[in-house]
PDB file of N, CA and C in Angstrom:
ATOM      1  N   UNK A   1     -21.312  41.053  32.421  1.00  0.00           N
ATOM      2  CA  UNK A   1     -21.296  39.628  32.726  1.00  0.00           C
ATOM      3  C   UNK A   1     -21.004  39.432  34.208  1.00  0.00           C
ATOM      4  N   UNK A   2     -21.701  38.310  34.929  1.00  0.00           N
ATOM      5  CA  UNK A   2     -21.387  38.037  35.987  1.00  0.00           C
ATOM      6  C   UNK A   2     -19.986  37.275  36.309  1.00  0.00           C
ATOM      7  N   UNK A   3     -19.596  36.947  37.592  1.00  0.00           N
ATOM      8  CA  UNK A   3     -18.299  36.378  37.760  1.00  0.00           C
ATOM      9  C   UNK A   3     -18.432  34.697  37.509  1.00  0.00           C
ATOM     10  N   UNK A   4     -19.327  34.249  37.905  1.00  0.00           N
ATOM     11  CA  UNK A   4     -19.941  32.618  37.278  1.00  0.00           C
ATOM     12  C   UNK A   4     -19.468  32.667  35.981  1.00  0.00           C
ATOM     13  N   UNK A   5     -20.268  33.421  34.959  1.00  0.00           N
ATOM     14  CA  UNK A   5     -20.026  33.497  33.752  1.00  0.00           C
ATOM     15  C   UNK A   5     -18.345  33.773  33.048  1.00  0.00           C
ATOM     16  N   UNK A   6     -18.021  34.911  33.780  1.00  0.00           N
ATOM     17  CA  UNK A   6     -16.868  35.190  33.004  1.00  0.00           C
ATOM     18  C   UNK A   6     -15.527  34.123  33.648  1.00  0.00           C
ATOM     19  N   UNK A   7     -16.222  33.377  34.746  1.00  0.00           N
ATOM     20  CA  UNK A   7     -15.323  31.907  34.967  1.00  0.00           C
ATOM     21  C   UNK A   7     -15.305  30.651  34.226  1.00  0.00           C
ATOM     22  N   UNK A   8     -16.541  30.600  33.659  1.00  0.00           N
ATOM     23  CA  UNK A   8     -16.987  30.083  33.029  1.00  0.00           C
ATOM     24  C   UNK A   8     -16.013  29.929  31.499  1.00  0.00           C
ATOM     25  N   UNK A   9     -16.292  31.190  31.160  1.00  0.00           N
ATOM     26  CA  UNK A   9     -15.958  31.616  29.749  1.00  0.00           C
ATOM     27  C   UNK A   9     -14.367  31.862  29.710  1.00  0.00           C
ATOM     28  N   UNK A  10     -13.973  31.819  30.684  1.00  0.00           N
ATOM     29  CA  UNK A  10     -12.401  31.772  30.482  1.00  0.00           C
ATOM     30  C   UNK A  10     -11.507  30.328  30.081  1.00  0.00           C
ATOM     31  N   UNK A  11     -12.461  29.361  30.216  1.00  0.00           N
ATOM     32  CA  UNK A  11     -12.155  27.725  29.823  1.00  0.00           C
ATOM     33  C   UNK A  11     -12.356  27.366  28.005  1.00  0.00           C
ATOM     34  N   UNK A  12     -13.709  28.244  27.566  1.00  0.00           N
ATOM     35  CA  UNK A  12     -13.433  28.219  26.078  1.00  0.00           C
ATOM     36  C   UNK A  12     -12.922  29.033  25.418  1.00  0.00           C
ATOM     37  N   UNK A  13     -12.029  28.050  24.797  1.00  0.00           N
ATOM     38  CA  UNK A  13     -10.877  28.394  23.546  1.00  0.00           C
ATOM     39  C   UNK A  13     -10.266  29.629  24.322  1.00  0.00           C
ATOM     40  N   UNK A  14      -8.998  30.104  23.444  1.00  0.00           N
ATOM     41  CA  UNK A  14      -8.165  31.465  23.671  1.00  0.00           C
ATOM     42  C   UNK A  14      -9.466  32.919  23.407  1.00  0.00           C
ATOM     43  N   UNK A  15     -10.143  32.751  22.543  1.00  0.00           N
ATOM     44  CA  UNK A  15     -10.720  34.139  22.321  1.00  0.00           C
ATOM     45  C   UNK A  15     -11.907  34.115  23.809  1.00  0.00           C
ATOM     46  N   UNK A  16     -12.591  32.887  24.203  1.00  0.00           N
ATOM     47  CA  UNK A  16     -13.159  33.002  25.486  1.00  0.00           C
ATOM     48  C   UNK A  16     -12.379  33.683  26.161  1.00  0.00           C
ATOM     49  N   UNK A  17     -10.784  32.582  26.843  1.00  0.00           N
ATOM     50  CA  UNK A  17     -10.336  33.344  27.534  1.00  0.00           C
ATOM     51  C   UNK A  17      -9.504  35.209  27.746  1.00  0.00           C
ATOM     52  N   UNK A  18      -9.459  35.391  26.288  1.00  0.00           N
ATOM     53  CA  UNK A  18      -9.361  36.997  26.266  1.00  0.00           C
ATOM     54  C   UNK A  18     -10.577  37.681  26.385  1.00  0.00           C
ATOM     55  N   UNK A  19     -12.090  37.401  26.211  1.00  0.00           N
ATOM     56  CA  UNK A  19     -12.768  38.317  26.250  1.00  0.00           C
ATOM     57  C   UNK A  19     -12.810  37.874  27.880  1.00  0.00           C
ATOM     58  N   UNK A  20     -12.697  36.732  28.433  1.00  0.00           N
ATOM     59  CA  UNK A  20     -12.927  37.253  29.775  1.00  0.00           C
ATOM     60  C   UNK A  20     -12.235  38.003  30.654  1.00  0.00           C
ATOM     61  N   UNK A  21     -11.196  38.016  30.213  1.00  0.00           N
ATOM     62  CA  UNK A  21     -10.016  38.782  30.621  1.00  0.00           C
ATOM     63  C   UNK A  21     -10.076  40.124  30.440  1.00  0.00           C
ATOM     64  N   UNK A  22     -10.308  40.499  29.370  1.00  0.00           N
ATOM     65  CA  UNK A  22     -11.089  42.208  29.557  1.00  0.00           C
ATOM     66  C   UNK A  22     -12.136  42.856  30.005  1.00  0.00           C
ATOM     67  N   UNK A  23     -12.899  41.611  30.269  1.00  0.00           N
ATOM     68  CA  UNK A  23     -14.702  42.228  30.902  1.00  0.00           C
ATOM     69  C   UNK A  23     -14.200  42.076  32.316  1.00  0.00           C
ATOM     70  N   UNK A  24     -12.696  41.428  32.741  1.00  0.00           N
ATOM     71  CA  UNK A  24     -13.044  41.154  34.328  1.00  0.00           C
ATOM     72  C   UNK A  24     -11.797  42.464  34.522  1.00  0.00           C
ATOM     73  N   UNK A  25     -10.683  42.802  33.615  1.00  0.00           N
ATOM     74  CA  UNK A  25      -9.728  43.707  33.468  1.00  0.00           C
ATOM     75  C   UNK A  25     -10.676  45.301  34.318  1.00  0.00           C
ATOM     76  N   UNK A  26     -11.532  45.641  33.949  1.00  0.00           N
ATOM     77  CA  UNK A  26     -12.156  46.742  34.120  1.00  0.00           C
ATOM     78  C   UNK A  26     -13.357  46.608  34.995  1.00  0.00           C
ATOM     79  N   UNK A  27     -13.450  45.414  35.535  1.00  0.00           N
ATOM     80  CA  UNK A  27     -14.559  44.995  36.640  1.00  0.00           C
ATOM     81  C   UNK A  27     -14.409  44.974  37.956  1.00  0.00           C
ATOM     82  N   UNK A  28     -14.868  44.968  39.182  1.00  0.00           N
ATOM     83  CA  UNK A  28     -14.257  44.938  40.460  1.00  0.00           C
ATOM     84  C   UNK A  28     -13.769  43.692  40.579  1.00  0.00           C
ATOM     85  N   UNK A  29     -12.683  43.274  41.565  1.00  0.00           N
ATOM     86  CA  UNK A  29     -12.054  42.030  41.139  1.00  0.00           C
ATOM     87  C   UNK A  29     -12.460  40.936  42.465  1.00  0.00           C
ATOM     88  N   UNK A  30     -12.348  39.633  41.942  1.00  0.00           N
ATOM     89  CA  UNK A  30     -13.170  38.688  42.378  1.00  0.00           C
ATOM     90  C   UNK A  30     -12.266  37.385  42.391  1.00  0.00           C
ATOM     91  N   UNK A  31     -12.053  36.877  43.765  1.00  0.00           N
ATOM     92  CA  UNK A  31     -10.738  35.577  43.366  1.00  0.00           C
ATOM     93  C   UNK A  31     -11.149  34.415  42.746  1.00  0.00           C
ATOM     94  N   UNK A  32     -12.474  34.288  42.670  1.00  0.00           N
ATOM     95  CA  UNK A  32     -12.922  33.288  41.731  1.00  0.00           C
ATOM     96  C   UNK A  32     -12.763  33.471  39.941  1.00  0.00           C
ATOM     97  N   UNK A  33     -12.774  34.821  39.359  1.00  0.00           N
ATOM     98  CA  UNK A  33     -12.858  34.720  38.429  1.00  0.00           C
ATOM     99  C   UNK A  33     -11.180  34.933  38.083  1.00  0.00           C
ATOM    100  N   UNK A  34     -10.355  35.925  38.679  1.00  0.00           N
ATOM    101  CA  UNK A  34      -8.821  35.376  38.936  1.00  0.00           C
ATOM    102  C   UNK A  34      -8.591  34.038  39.391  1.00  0.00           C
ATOM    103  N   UNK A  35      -9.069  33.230  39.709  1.00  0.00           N
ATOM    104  CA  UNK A  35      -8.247  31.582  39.747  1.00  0.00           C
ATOM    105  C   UNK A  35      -8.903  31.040  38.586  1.00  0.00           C
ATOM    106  N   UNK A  36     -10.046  31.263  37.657  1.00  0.00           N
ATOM    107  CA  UNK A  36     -10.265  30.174  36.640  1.00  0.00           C
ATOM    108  C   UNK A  36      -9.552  30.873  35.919  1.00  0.00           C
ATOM    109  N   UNK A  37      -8.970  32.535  35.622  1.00  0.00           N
ATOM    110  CA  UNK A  37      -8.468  32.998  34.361  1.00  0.00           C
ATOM    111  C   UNK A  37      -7.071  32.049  34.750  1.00  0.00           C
ATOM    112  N   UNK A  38      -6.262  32.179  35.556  1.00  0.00           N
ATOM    113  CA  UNK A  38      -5.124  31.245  36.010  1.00  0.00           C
ATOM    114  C   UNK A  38      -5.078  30.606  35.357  1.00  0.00           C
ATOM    115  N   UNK A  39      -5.852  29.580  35.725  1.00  0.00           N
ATOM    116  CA  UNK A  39      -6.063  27.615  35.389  1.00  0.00           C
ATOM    117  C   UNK A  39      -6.388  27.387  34.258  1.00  0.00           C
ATOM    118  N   UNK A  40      -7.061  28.679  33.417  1.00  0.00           N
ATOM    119  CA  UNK A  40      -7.380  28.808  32.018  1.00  0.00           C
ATOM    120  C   UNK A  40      -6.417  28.904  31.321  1.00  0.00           C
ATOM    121  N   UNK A  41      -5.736  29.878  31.419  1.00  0.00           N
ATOM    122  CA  UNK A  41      -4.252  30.555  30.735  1.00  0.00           C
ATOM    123  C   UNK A  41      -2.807  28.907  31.179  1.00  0.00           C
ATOM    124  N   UNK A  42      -3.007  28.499  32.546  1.00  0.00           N
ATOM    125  CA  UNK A  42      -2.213  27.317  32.433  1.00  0.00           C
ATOM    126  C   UNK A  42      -2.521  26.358  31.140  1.00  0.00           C
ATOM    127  N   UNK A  43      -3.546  26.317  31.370  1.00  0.00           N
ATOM    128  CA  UNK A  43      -4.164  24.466  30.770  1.00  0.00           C
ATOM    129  C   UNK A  43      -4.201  25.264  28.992  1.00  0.00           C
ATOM    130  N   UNK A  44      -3.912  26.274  28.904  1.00  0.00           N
ATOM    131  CA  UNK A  44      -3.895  26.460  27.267  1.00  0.00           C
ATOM    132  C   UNK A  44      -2.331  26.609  26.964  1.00  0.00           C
ATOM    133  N   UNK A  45      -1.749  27.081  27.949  1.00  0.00           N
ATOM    134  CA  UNK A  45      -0.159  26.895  27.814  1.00  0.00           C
ATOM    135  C   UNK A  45       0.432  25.556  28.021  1.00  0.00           C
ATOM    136  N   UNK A  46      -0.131  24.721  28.410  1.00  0.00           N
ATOM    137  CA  UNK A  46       0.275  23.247  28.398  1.00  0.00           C
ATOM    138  C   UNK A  46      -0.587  22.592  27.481  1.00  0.00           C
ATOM    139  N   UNK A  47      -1.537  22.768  26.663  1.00  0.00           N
ATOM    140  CA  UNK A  47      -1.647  22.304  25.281  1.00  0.00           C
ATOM    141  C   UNK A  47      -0.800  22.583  24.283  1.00  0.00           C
ATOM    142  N   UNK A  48      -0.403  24.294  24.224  1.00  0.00           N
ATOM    143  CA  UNK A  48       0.322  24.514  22.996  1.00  0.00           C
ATOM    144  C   UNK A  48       1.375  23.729  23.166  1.00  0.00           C
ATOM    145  N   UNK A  49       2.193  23.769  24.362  1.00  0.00           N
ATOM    146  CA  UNK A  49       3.758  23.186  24.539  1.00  0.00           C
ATOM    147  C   UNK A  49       3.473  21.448  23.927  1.00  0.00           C
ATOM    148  N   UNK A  50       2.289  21.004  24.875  1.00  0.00           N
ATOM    149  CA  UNK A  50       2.272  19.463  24.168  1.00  0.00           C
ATOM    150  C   UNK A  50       2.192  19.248  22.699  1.00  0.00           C
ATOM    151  N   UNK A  51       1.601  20.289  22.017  1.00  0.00           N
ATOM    152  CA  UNK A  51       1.015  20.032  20.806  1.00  0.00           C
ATOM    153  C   UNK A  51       2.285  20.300  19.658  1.00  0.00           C
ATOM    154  N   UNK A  52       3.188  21.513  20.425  1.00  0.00           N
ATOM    155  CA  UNK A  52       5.075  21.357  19.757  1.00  0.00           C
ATOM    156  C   UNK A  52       5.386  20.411  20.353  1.00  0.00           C
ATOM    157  N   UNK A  53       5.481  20.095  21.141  1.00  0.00           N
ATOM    158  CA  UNK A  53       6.406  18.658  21.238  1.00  0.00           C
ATOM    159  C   UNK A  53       5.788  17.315  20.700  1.00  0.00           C
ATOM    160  N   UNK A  54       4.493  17.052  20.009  1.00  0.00           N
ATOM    161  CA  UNK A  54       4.001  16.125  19.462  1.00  0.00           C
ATOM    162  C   UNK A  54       4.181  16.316  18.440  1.00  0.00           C
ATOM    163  N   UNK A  55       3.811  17.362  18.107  1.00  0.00           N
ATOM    164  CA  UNK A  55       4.727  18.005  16.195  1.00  0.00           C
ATOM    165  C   UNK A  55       6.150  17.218  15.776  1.00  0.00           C
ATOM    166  N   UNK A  56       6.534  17.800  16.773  1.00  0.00           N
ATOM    167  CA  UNK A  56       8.524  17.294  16.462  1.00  0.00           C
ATOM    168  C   UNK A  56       7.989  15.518  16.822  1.00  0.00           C
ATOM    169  N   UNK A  57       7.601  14.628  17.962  1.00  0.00           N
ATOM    170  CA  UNK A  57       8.047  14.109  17.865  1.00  0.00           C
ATOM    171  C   UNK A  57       7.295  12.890  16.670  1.00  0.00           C
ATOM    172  N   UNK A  58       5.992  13.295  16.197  1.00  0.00           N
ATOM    173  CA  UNK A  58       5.419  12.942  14.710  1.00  0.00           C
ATOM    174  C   UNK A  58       6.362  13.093  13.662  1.00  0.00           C
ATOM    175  N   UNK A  59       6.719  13.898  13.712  1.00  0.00           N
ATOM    176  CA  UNK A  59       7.790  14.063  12.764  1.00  0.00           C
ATOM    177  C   UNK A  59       8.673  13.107  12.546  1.00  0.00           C
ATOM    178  N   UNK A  60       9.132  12.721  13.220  1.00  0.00           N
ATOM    179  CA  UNK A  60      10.661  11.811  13.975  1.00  0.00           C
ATOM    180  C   UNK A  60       9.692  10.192  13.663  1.00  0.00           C
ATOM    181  N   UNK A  61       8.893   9.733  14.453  1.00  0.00           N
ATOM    182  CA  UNK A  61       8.231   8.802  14.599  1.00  0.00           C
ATOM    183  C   UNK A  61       6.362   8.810  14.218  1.00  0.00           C
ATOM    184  N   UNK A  62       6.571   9.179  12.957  1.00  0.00           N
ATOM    185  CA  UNK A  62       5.226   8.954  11.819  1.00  0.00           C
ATOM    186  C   UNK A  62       4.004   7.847  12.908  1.00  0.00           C
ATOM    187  N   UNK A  63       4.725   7.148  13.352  1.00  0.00           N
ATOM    188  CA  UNK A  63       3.345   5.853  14.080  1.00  0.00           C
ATOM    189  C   UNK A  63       3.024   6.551  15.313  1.00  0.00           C
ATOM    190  N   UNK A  64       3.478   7.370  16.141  1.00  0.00           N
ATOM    191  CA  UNK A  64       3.171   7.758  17.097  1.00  0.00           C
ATOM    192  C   UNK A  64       2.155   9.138  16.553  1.00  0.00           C
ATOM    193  N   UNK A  65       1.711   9.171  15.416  1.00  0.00           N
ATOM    194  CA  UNK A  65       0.226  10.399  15.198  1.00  0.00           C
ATOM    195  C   UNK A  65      -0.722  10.059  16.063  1.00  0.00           C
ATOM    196  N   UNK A  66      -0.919   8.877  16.735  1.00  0.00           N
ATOM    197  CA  UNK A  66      -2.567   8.672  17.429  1.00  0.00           C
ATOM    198  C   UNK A  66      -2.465   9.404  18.357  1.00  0.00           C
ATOM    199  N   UNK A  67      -1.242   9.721  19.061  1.00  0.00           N
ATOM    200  CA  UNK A  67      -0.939  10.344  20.679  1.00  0.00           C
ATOM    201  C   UNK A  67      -2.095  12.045  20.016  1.00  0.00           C
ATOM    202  N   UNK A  68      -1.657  12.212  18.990  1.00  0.00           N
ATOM    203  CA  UNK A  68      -2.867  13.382  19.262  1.00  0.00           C
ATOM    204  C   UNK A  68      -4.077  13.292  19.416  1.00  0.00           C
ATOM    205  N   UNK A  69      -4.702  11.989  19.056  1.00  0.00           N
ATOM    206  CA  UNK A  69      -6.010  11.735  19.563  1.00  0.00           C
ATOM    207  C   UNK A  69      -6.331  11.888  21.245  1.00  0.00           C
ATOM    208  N   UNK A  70      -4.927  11.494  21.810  1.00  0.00           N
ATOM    209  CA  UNK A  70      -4.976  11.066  23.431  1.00  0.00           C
ATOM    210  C   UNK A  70      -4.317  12.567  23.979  1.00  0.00           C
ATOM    211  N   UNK A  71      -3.874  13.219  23.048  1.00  0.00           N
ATOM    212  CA  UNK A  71      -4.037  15.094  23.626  1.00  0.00           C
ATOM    213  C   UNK A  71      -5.075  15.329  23.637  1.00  0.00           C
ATOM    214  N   UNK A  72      -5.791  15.480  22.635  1.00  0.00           N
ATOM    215  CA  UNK A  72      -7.233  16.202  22.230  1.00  0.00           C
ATOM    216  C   UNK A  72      -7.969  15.636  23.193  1.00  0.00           C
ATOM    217  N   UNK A  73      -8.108  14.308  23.667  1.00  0.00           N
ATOM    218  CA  UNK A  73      -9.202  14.148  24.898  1.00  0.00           C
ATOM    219  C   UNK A  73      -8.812  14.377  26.063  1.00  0.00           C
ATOM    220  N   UNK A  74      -7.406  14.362  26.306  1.00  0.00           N
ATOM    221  CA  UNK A  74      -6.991  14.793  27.459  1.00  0.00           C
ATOM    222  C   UNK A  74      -7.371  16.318  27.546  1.00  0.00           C
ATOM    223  N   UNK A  75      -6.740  16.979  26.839  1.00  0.00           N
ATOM    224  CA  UNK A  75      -7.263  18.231  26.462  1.00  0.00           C
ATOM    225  C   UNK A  75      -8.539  19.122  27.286  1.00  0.00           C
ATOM    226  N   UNK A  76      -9.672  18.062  26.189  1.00  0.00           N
ATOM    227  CA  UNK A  76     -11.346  18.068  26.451  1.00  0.00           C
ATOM    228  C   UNK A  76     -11.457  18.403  27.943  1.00  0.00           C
ATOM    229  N   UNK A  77     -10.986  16.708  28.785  1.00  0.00           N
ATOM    230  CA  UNK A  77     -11.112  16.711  29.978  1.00  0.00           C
ATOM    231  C   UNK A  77     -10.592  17.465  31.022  1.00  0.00           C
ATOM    232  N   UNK A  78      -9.408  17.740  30.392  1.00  0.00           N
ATOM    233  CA  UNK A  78      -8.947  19.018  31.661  1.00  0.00           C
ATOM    234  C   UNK A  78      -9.996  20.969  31.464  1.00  0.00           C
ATOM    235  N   UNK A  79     -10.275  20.792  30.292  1.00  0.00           N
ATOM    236  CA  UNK A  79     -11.273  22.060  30.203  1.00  0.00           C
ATOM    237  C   UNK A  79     -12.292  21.805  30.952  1.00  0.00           C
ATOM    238  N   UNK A  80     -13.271  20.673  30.140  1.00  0.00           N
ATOM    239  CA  UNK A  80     -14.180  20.154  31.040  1.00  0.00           C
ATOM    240  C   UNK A  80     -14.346  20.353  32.885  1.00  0.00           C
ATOM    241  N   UNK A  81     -13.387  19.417  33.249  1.00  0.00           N
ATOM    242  CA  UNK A  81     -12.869  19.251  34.445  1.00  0.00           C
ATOM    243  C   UNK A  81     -12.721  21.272  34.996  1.00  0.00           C
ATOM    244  N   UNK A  82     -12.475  21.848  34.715  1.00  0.00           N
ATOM    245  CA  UNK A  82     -12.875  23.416  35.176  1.00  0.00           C
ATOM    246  C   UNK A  82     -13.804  24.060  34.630  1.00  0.00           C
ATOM    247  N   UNK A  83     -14.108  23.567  33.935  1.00  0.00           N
ATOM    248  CA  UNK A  83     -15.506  24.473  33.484  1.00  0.00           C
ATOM    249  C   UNK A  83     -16.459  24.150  34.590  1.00  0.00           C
ATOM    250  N   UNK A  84     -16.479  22.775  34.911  1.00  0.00           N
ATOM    251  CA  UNK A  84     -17.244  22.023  36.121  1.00  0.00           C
ATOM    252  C   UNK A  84     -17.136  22.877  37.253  1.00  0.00           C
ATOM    253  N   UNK A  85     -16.148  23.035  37.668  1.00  0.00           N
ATOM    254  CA  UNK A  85     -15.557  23.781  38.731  1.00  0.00           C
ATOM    255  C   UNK A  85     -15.878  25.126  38.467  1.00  0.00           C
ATOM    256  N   UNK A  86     -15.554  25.533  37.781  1.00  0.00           N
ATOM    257  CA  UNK A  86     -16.108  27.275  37.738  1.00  0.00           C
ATOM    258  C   UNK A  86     -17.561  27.736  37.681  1.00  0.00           C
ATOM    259  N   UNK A  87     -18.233  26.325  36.711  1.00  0.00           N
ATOM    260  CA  UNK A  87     -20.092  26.332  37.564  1.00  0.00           C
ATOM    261  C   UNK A  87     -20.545  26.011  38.795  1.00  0.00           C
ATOM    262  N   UNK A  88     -19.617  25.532  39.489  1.00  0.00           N
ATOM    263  CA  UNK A  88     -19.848  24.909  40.841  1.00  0.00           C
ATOM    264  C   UNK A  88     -18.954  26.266  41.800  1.00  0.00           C
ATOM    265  N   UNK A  89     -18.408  27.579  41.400  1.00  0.00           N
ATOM    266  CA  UNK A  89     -18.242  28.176  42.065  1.00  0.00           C
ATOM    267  C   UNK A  89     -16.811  27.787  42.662  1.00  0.00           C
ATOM    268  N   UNK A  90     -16.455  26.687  42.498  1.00  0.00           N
ATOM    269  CA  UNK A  90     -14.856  26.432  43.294  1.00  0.00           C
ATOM    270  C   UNK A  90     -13.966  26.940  42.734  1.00  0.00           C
ATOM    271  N   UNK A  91     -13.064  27.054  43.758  1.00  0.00           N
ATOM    272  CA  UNK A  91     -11.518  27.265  43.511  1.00  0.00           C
ATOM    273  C   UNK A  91     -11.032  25.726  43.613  1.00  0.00           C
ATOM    274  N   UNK A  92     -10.889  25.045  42.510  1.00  0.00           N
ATOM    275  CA  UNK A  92     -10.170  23.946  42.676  1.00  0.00           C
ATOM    276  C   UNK A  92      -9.509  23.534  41.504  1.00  0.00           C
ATOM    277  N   UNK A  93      -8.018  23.370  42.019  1.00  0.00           N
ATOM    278  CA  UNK A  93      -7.507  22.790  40.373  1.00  0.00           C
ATOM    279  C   UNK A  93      -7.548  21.966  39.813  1.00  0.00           C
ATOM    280  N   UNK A  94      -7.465  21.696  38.355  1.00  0.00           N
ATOM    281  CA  UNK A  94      -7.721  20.813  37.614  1.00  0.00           C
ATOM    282  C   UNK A  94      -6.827  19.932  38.147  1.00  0.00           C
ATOM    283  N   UNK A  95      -7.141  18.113  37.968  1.00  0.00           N
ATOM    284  CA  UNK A  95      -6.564  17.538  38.492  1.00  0.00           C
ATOM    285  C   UNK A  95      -4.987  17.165  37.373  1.00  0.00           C
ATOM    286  N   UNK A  96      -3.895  16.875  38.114  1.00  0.00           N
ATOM    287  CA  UNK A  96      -2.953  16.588  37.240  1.00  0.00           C
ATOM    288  C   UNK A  96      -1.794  18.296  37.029  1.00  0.00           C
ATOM    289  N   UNK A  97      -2.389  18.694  36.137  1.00  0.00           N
ATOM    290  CA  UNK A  97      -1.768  20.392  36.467  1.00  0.00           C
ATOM    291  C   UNK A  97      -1.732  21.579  36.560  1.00  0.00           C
ATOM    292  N   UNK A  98      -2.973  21.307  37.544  1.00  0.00           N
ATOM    293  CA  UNK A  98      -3.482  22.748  38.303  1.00  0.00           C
ATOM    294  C   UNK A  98      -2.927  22.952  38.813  1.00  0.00           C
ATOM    295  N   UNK A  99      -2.220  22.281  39.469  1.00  0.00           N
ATOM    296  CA  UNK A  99      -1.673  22.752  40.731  1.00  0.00           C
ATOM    297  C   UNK A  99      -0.112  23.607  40.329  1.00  0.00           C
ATOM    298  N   UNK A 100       0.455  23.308  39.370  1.00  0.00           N
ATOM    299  CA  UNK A 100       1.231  23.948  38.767  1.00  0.00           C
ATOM    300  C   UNK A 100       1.071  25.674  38.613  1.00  0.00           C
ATOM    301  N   UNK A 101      -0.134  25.975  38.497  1.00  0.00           N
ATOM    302  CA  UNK A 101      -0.640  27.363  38.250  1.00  0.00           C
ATOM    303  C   UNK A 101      -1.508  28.338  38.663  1.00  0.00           C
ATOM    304  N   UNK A 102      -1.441  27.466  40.401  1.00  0.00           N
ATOM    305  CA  UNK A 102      -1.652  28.422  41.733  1.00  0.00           C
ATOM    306  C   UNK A 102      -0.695  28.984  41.857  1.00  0.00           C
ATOM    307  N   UNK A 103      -1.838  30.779  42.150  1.00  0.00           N
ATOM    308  CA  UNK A 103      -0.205  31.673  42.704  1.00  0.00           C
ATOM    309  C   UNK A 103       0.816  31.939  41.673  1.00  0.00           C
ATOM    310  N   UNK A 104       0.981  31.434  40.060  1.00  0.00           N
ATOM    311  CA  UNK A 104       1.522  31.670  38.973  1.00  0.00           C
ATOM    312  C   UNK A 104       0.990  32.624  38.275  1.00  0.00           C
ATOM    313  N   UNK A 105       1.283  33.567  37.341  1.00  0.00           N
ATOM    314  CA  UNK A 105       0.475  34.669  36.326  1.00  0.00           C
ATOM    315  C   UNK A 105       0.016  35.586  36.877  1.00  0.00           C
ATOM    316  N   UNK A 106       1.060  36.539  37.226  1.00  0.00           N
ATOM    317  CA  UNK A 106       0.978  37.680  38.652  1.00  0.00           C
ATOM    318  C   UNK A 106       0.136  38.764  37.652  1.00  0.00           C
ATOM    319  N   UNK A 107       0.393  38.620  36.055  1.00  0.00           N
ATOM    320  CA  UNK A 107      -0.205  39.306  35.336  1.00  0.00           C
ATOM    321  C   UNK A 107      -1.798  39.432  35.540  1.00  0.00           C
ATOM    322  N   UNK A 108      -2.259  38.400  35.841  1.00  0.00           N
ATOM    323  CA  UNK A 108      -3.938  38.534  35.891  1.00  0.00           C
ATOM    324  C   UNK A 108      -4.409  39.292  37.230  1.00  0.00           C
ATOM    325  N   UNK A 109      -5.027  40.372  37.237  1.00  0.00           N
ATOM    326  CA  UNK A 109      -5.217  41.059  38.445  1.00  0.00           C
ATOM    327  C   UNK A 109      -5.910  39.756  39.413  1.00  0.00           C
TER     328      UNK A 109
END
């Protein structure tokens, strides 16, 4: 796979972002496809956390279930919003909290 692609593919779902993570693990390395695995691995670690803390607070307050409708598109749009970017070749973070996860995840070569 090319580096477009495996930037690409690091935005869908967790199993995208692990297979891209091993095709780029053993590939020559490329800062484009290290900044979308980044911004990938952020923006899925700030779904799960939102999605426990909407758990508990559904729980607590039964009327507040719609807020998961307004995760799930928020969600959409912040994938979206880099997938864009990783076809367009940029290094640019998602707006809101990308910027959180520049230079973070020393793990990703």
């Amino acid at each position: 796979m090319n580096n477009k692609t495996l930037s690409i593919l690091s935005y869908v779902t967790i199993i995208g972002w692990l297979i891209s993570f091993f095709q780029y693990k053993d590939a020559p390395k490329n800062s484009l496809v290290s900044y979308h695995l980044r911004q990938g691995f952020g923006i899925f670690i700030v779904i799960f956390i939102f999605n426990i803390v909407l758990s508990i607070v559904t729980r607590i307050v039964p009327v507040l279930g719609l807020l998961g409708l307004v995760g799930f598109v928020l969600s959409l749009i912040f994938i979206i919003m880099g997938i864009i970017n990783a076809a367009n070749e940029q290094e640019k973070p998602v707006p809101l909290i990308g910027s959180l996860f520049v230079g973070k995840f020393n793990f990703i070569p």
